[in-house]
Protein backbone atom coordinates (compact mmCIF):
# COMPACT_ATOMS: atom_id res chain seq x y z
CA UNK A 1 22.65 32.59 -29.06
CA UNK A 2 21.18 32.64 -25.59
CA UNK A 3 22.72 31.47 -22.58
CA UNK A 4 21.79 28.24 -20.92
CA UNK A 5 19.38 28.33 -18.25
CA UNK A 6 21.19 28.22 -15.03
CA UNK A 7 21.16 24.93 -12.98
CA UNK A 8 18.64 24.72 -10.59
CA UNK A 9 19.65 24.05 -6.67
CA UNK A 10 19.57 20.69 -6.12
CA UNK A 11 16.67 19.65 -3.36
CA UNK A 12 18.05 18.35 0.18
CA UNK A 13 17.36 15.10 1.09
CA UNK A 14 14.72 16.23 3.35
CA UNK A 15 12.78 18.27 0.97
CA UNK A 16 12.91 14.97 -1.78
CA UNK A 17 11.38 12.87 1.62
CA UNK A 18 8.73 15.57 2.21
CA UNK A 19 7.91 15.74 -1.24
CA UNK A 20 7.43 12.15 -2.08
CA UNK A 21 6.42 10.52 1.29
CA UNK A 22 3.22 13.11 1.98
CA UNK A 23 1.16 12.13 -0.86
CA UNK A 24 2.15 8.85 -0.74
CA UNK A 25 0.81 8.64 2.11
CA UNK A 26 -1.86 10.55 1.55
CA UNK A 27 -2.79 8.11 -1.69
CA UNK A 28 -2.33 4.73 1.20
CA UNK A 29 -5.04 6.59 3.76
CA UNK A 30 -7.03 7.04 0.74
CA UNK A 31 -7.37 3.80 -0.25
CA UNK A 32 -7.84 2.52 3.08
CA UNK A 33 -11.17 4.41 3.36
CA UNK A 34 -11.92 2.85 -0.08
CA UNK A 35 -11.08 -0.79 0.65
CA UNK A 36 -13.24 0.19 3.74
CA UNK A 37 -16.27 0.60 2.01
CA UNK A 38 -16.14 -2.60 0.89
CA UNK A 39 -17.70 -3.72 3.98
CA UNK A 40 -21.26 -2.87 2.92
CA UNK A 41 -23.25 -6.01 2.67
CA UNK A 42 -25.60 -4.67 0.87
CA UNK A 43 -23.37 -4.47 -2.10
CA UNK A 44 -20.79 -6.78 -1.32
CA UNK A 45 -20.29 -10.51 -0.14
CA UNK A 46 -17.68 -11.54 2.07
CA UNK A 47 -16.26 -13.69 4.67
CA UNK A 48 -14.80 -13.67 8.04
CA UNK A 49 -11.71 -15.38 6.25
CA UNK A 50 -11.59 -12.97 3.78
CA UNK A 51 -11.89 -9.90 6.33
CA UNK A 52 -9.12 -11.38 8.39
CA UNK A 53 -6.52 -12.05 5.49
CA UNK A 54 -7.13 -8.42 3.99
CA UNK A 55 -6.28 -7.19 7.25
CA UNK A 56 -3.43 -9.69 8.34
CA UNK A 57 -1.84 -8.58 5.04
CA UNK A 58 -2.21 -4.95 5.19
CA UNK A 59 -0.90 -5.34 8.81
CA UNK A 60 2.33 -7.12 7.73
CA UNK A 61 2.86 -4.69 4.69
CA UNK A 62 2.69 -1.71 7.31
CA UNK A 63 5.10 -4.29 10.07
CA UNK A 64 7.94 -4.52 6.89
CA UNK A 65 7.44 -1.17 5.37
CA UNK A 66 7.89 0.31 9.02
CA UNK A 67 10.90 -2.29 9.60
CA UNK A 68 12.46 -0.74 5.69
CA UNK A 69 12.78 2.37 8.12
CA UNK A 70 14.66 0.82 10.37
CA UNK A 71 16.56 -1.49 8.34
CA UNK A 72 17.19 0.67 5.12
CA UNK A 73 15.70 -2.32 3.93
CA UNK A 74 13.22 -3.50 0.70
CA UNK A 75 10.47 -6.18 0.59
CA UNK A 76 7.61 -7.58 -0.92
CA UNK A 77 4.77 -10.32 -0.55
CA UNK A 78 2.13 -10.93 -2.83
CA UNK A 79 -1.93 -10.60 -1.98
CA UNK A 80 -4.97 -12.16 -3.50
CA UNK A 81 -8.13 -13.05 -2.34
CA UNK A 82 -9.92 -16.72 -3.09
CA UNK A 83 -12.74 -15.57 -6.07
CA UNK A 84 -14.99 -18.18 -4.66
CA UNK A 85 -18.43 -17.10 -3.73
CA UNK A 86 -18.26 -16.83 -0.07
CA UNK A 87 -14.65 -16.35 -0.10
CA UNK A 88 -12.37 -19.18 1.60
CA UNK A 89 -9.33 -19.68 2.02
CA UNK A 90 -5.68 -17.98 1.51
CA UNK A 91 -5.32 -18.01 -2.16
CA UNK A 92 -1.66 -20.06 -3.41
CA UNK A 93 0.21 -17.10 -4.11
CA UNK A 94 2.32 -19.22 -6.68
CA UNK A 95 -0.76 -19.75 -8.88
């Protein structure tokens, strides 16, 4: 019979931060410039409201995902926009 394959060297920490934070982050840019081109009017209807809670949300999610850094810490909040015409609103996120 044939030998086992020998066990490979376990990654450092360092490597297993470098290898899963980079495209992670990479993916988060990337949909940033996607959610960006929603701002088109001429495909796409939205209001002031609806700019400033997309933003005020992202901005928070960045705040507590910075502040799991400093903390060691994990949290979450839920996001959804109103589906009304003109937007609106902060959507109940208990609905």
């Amino acid at each position: 019979m044939s030998e086992p394959a020998p066990a490979k060297p376990r990654k450092s920490k360092r490597q297993r931060f470098l290898d899963t934070a980079q495209p992670r982050t990479r993916r988060v840019i990337r949909a940033i410039r996607l959610l960006s081109k929603c701002s088109n009017p001429a495909s796409y209807s939205y209001s002031e409201n609806d700019v400033q809670l997309i933003f005020n949300t992202l901005q928070t999610e960045l705040d507590l995902a910075k502040l799991c850094f400093e903390r060691g810490r994990d949290s979450e909040i839920r996001f959804r926009l109103e589906s009304g015409e003109e937007g609106g609103e902060e959507a109940d996120p208990d609905e």
